[in-house]
PDB file of N, CA and C in Angstrom:
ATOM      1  N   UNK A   1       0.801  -1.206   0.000  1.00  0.00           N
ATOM      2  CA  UNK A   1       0.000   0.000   0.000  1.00  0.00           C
ATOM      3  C   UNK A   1       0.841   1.265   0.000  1.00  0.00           C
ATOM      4  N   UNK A   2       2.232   1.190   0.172  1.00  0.00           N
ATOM      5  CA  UNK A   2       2.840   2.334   0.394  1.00  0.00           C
ATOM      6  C   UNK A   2       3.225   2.461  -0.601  1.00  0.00           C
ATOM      7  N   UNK A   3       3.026   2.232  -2.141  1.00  0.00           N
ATOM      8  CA  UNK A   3       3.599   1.938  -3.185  1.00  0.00           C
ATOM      9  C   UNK A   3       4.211   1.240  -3.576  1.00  0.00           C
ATOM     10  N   UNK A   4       4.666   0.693  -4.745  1.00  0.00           N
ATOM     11  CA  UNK A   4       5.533   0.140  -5.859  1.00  0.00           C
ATOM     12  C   UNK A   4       6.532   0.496  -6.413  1.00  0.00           C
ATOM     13  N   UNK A   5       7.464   0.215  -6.914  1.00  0.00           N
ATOM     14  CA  UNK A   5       8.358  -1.346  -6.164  1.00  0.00           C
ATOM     15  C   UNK A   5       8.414  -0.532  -4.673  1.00  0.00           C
ATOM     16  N   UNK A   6       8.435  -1.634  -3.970  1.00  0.00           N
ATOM     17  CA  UNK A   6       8.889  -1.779  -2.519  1.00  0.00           C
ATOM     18  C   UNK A   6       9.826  -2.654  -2.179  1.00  0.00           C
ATOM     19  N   UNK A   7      10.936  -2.575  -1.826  1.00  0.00           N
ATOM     20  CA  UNK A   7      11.856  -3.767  -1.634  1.00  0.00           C
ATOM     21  C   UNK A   7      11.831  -4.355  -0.154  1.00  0.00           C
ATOM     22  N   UNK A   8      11.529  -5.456  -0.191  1.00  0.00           N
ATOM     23  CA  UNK A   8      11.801  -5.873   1.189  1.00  0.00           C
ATOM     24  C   UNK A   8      12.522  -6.893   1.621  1.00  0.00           C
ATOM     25  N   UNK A   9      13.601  -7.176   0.659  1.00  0.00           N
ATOM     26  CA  UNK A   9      14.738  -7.615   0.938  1.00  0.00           C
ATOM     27  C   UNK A   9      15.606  -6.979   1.125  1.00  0.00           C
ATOM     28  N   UNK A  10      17.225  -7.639   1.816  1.00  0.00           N
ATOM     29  CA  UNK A  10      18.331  -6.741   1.514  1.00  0.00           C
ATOM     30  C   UNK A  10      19.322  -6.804   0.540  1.00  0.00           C
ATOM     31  N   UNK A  11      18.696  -7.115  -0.880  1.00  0.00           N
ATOM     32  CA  UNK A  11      19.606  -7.305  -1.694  1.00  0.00           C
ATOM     33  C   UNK A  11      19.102  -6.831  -3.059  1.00  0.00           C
ATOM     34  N   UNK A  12      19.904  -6.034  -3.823  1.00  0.00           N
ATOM     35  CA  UNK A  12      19.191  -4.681  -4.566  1.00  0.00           C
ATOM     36  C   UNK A  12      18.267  -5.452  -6.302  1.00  0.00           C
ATOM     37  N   UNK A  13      18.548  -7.090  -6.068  1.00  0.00           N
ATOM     38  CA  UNK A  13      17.961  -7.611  -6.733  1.00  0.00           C
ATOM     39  C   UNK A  13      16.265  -8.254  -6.303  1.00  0.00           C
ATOM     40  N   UNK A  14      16.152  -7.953  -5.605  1.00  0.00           N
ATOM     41  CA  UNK A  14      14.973  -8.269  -5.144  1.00  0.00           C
ATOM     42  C   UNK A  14      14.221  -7.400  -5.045  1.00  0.00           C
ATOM     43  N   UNK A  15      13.093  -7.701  -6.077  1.00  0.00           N
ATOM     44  CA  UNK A  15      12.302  -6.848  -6.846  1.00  0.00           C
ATOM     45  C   UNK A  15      10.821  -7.101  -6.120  1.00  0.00           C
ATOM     46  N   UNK A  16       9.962  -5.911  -6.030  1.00  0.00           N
ATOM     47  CA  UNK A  16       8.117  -6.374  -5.707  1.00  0.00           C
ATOM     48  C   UNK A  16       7.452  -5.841  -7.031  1.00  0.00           C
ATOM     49  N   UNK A  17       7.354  -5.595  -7.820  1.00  0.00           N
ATOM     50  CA  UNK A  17       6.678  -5.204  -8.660  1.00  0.00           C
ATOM     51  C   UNK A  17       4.956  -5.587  -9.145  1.00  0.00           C
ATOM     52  N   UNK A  18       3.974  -4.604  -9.712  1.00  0.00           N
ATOM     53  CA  UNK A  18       2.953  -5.332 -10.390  1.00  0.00           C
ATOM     54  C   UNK A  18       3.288  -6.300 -11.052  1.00  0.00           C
ATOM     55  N   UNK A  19       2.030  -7.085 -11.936  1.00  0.00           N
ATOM     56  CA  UNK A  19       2.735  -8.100 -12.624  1.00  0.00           C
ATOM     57  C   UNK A  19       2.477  -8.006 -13.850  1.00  0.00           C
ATOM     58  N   UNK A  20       1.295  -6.866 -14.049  1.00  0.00           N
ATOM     59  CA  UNK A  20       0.842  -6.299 -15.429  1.00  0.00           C
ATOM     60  C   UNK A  20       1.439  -4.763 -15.420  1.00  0.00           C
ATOM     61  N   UNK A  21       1.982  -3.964 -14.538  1.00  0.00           N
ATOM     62  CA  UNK A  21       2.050  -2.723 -14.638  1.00  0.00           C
ATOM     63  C   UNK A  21       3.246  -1.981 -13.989  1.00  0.00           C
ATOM     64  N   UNK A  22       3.691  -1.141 -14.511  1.00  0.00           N
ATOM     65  CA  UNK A  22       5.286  -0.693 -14.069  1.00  0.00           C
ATOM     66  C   UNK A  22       5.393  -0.080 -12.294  1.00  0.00           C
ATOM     67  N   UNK A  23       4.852   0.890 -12.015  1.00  0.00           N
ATOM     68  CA  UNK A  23       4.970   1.339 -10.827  1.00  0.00           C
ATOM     69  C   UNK A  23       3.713   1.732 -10.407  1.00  0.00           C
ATOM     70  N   UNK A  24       3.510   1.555  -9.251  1.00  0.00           N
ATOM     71  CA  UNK A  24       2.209   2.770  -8.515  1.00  0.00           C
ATOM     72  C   UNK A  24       3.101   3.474  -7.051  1.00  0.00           C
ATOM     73  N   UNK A  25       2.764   4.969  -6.701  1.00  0.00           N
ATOM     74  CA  UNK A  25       3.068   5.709  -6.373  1.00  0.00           C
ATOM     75  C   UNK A  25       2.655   5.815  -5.122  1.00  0.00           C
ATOM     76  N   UNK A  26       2.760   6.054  -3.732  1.00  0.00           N
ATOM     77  CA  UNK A  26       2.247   6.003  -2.218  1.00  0.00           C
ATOM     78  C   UNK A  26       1.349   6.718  -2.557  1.00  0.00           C
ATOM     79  N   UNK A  27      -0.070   6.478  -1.789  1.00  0.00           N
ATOM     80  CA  UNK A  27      -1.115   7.219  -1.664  1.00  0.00           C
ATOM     81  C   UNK A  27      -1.128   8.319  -0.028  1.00  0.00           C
ATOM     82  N   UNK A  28      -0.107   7.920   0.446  1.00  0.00           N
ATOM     83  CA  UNK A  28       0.706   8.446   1.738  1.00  0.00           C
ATOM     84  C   UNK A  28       1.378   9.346   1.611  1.00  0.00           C
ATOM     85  N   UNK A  29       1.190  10.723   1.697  1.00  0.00           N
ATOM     86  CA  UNK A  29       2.215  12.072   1.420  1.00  0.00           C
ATOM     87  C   UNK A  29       2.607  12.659   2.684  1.00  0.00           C
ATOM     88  N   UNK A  30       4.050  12.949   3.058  1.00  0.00           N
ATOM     89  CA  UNK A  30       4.138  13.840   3.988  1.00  0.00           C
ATOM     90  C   UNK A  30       4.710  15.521   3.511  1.00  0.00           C
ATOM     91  N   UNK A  31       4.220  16.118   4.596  1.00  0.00           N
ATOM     92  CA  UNK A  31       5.187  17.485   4.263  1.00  0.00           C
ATOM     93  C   UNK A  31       5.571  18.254   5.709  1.00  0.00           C
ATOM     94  N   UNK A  32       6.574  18.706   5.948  1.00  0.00           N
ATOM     95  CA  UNK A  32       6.781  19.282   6.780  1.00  0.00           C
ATOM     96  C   UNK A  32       6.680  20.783   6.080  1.00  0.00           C
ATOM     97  N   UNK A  33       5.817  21.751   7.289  1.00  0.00           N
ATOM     98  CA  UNK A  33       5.662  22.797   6.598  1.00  0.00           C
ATOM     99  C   UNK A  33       6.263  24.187   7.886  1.00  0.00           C
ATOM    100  N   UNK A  34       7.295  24.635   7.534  1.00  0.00           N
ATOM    101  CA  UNK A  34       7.544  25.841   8.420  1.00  0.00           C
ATOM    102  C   UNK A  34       6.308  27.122   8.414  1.00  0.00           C
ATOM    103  N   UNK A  35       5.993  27.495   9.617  1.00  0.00           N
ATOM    104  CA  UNK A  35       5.341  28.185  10.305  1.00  0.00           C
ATOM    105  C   UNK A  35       6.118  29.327  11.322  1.00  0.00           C
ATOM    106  N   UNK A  36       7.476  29.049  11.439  1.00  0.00           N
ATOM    107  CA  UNK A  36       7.920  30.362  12.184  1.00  0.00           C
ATOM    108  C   UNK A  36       9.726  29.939  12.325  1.00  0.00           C
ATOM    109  N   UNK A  37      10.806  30.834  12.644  1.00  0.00           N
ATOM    110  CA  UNK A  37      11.696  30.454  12.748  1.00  0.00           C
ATOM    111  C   UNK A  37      11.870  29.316  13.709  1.00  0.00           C
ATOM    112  N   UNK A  38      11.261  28.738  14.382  1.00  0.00           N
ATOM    113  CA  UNK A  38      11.164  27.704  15.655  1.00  0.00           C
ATOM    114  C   UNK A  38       9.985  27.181  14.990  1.00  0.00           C
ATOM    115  N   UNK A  39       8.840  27.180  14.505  1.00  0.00           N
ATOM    116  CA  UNK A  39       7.839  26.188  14.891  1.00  0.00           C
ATOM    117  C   UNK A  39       7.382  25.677  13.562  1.00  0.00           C
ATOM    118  N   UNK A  40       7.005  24.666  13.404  1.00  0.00           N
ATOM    119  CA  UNK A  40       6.802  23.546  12.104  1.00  0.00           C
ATOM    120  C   UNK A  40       5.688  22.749  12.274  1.00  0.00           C
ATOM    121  N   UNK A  41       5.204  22.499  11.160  1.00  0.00           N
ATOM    122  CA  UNK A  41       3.929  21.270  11.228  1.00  0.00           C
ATOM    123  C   UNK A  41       4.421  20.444  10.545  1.00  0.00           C
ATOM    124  N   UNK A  42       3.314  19.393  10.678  1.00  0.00           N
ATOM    125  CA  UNK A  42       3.584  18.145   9.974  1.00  0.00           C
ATOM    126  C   UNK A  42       2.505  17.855   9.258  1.00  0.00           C
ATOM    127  N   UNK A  43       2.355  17.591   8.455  1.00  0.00           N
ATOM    128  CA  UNK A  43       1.410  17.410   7.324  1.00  0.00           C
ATOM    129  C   UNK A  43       0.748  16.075   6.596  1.00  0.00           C
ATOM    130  N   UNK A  44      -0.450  15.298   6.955  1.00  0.00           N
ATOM    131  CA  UNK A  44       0.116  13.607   5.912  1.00  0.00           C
ATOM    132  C   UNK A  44      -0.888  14.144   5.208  1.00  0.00           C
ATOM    133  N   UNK A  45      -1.264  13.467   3.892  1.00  0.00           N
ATOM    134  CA  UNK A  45      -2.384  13.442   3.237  1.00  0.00           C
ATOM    135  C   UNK A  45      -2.345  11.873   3.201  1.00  0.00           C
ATOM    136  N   UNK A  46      -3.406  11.405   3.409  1.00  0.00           N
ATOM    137  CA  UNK A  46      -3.926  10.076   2.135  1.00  0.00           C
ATOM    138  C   UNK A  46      -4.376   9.886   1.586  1.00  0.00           C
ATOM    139  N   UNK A  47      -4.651   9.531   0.380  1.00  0.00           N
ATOM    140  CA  UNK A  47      -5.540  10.307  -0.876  1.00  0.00           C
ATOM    141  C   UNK A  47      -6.375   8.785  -1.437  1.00  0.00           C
ATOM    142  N   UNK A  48      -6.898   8.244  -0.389  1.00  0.00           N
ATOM    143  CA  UNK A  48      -7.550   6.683  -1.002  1.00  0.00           C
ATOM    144  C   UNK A  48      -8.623   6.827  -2.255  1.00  0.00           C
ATOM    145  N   UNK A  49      -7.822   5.734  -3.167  1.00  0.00           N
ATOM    146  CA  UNK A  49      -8.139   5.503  -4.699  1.00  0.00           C
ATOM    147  C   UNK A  49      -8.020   4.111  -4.911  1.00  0.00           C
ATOM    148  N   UNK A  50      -8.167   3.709  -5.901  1.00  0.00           N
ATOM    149  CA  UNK A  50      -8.333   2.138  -6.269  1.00  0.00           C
ATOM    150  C   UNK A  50      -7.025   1.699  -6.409  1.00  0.00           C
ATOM    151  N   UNK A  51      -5.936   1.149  -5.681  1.00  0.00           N
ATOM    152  CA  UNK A  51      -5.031   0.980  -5.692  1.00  0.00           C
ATOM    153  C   UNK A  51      -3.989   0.543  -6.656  1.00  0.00           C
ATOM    154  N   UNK A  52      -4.227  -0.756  -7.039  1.00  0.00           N
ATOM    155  CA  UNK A  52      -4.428  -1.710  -8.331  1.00  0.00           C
ATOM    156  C   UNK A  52      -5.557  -2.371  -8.549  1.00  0.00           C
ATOM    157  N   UNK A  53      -5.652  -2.696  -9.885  1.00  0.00           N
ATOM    158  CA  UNK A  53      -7.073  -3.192 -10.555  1.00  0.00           C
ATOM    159  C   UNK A  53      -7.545  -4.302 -10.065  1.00  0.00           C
ATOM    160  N   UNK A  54      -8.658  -4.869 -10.030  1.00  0.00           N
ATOM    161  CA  UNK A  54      -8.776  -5.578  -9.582  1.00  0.00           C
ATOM    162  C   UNK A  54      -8.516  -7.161  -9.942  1.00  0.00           C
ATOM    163  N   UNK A  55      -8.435  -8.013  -9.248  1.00  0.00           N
ATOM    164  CA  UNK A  55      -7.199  -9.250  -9.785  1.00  0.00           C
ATOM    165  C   UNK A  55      -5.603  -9.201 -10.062  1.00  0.00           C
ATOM    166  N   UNK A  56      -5.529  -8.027  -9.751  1.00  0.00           N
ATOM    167  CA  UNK A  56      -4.092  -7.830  -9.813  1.00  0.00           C
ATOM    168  C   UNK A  56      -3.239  -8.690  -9.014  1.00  0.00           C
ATOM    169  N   UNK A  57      -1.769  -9.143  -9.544  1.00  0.00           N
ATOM    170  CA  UNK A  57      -0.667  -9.913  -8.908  1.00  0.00           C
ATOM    171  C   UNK A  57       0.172  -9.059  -8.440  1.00  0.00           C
ATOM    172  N   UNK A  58       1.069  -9.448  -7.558  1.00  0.00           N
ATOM    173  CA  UNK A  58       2.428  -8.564  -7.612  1.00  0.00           C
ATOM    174  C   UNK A  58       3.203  -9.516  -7.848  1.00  0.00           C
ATOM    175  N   UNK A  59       4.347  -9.713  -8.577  1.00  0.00           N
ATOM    176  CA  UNK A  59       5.276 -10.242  -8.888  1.00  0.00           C
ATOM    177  C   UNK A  59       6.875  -9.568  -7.941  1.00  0.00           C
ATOM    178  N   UNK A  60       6.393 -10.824  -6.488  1.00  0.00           N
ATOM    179  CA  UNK A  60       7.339 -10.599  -5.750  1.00  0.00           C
ATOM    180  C   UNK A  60       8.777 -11.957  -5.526  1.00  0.00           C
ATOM    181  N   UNK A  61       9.959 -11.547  -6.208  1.00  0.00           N
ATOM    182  CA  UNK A  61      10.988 -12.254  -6.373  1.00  0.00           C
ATOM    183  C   UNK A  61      10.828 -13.648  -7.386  1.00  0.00           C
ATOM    184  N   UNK A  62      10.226 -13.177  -8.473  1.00  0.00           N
ATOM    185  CA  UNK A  62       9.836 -14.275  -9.292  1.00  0.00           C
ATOM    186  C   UNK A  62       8.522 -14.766  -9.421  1.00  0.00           C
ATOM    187  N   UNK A  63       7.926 -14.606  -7.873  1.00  0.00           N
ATOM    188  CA  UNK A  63       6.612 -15.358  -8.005  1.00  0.00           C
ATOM    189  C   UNK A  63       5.324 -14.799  -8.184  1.00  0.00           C
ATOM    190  N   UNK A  64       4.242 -14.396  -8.702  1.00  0.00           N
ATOM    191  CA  UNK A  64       3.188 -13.295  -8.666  1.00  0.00           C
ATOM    192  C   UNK A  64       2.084 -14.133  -7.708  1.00  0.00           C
ATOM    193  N   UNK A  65       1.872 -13.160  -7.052  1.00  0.00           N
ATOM    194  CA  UNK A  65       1.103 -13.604  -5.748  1.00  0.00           C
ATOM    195  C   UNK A  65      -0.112 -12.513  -5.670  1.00  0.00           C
ATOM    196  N   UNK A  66      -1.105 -12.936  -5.260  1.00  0.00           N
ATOM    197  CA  UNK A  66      -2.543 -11.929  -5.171  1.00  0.00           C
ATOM    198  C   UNK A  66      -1.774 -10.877  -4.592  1.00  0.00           C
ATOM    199  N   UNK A  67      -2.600  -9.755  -4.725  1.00  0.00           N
ATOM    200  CA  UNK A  67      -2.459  -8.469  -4.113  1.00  0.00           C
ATOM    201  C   UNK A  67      -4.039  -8.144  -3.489  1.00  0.00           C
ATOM    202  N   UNK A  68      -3.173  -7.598  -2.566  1.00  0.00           N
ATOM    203  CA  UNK A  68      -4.830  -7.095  -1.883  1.00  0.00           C
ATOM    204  C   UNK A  68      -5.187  -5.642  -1.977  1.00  0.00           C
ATOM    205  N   UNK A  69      -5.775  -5.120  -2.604  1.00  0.00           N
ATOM    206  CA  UNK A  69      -5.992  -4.181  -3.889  1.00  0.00           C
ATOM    207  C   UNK A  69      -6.856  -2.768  -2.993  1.00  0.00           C
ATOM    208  N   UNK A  70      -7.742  -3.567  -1.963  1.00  0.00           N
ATOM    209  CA  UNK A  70      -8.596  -2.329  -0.852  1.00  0.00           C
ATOM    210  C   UNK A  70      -8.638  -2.692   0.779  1.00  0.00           C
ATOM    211  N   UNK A  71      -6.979  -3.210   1.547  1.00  0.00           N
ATOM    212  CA  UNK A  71      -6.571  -3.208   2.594  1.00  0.00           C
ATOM    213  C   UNK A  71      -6.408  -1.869   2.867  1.00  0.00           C
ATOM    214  N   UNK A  72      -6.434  -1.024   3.441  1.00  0.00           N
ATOM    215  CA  UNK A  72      -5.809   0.346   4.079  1.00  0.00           C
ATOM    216  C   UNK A  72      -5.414  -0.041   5.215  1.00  0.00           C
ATOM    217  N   UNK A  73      -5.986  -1.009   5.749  1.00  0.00           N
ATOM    218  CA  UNK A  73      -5.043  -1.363   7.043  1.00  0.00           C
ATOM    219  C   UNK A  73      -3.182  -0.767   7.678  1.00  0.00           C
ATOM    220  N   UNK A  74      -2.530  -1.522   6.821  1.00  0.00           N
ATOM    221  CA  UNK A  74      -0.872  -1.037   6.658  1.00  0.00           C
ATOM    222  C   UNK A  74      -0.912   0.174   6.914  1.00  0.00           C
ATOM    223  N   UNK A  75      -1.489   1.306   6.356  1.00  0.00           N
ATOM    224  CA  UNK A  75      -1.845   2.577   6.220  1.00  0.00           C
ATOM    225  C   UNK A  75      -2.085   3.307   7.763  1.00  0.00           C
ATOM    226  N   UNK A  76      -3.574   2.611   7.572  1.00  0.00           N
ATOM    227  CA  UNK A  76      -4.405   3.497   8.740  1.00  0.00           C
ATOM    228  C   UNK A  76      -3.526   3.164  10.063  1.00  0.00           C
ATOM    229  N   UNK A  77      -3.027   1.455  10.112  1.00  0.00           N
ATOM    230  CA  UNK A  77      -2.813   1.558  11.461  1.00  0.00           C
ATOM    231  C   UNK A  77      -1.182   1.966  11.444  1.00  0.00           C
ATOM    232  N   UNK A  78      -0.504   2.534  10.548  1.00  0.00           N
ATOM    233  CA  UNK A  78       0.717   3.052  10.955  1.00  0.00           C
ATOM    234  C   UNK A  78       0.148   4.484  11.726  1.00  0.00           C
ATOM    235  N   UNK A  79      -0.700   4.889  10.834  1.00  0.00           N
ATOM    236  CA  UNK A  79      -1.053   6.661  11.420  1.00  0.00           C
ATOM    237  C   UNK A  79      -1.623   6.792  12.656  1.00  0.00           C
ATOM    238  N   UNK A  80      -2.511   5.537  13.071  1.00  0.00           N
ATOM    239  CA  UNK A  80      -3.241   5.537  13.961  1.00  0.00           C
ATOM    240  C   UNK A  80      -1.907   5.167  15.696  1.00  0.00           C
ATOM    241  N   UNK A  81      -0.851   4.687  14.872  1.00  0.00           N
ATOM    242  CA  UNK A  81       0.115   4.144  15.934  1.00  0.00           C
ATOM    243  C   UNK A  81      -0.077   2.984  16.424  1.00  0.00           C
ATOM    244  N   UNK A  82      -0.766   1.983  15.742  1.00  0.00           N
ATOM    245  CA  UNK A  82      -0.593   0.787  16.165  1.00  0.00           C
ATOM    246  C   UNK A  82       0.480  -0.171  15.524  1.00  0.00           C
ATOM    247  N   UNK A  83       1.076   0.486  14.751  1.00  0.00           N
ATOM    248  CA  UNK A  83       2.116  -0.500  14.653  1.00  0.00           C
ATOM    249  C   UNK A  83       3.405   0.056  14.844  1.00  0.00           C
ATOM    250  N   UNK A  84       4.692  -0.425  15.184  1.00  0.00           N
ATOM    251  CA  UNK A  84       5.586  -0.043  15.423  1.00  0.00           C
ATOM    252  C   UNK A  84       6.547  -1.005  16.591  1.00  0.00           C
ATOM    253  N   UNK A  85       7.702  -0.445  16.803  1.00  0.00           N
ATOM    254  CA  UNK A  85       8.754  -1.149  17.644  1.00  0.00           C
ATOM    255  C   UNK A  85       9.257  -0.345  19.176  1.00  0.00           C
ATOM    256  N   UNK A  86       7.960  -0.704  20.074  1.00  0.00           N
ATOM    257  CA  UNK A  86       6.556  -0.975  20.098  1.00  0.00           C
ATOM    258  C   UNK A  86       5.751  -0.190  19.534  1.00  0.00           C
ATOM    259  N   UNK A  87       4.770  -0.808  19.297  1.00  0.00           N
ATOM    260  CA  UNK A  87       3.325   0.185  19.189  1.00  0.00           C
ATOM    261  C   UNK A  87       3.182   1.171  20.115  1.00  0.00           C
ATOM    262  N   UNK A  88       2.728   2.236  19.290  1.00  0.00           N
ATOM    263  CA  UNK A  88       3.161   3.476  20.347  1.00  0.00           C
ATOM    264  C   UNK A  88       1.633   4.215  20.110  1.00  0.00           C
ATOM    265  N   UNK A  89       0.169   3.243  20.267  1.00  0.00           N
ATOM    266  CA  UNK A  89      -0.983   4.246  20.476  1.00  0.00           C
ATOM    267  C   UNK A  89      -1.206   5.339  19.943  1.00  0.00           C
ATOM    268  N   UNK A  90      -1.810   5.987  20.338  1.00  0.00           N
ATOM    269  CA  UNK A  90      -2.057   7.883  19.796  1.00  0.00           C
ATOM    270  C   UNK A  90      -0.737   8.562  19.851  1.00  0.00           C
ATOM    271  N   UNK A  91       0.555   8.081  20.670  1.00  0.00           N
ATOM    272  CA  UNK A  91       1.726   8.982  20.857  1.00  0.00           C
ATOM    273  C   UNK A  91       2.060   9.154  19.599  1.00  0.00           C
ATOM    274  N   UNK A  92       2.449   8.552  18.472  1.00  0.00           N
ATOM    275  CA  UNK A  92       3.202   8.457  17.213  1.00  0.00           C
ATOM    276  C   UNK A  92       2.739  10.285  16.618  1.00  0.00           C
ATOM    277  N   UNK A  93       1.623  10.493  16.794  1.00  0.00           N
ATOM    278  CA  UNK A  93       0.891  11.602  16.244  1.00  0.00           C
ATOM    279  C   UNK A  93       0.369  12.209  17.367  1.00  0.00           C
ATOM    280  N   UNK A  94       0.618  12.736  18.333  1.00  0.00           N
ATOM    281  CA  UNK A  94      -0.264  13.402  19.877  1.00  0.00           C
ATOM    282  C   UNK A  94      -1.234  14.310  19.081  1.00  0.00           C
ATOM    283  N   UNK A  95      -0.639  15.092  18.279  1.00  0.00           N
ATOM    284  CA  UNK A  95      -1.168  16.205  18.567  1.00  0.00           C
ATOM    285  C   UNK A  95      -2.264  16.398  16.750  1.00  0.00           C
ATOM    286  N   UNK A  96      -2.311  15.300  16.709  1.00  0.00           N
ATOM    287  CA  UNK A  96      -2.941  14.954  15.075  1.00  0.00           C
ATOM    288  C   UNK A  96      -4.142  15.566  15.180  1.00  0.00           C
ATOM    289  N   UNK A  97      -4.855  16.113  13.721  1.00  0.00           N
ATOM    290  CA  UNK A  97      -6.416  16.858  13.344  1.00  0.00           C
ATOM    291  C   UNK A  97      -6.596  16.167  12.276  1.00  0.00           C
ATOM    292  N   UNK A  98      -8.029  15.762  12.273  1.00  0.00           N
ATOM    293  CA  UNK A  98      -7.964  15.517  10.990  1.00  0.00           C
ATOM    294  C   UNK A  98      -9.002  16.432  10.411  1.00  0.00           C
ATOM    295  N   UNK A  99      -8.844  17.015   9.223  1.00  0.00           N
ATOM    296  CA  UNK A  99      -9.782  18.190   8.673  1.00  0.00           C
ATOM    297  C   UNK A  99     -10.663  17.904   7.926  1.00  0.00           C
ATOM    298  N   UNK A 100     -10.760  16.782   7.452  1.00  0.00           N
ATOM    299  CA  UNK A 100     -11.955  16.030   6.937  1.00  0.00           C
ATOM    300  C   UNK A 100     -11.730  14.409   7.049  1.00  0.00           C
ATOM    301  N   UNK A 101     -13.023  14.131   6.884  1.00  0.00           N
ATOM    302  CA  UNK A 101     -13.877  12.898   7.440  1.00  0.00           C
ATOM    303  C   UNK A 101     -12.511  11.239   6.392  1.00  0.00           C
TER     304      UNK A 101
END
């Protein structure tokens, strides 16, 4: 969900790719945005869209394997702070808004 290719090996041959299509792009944006000589925001967007088509493979290290095409899970629960080394709850983001629904 965080986009394409994603490598999650450690070796620069190990490829995740679609299996019909070249790249897709994070639907996950950050920006840090200055607000004063000292003070800064933080910015995410997520811009949920149809990820890959539907039936889509990913062709990870040779093998094309289903993709799961409308998980946001990975997503939501990084922002939400449930995942992590430990999971760190609402702390990851204390002070998070969200400005629409």
């Amino acid at each position: 969900m965080f986009g394409l290719p994603h490598n999650y090996g450690k070796y620069d041959d190990q490829k995740v790719n679609a299996a019909t299509h070249e790249r897709r792009a994070s639907p996950l944006l950050f920006h840090v945005h200055r607000l004063s000589d000292k003070e800064y925001i933080g910015v995410s967007v997520l811009l949920k869209s149809r990820f890959l088509p539907d039936g889509e493979q990913i062709n990870a290290g040779g093998k094309n394997v289903a993709a799961k095409v409308d998980d946001w899970t990975v997503i939501t629960d990084f922002l939400d702070g449930k995942v992590g080394n430990p999971a760190t709850a609402d702390n990851r983001f204390p002070d998070k808004k969200a400005v629409m629904p």
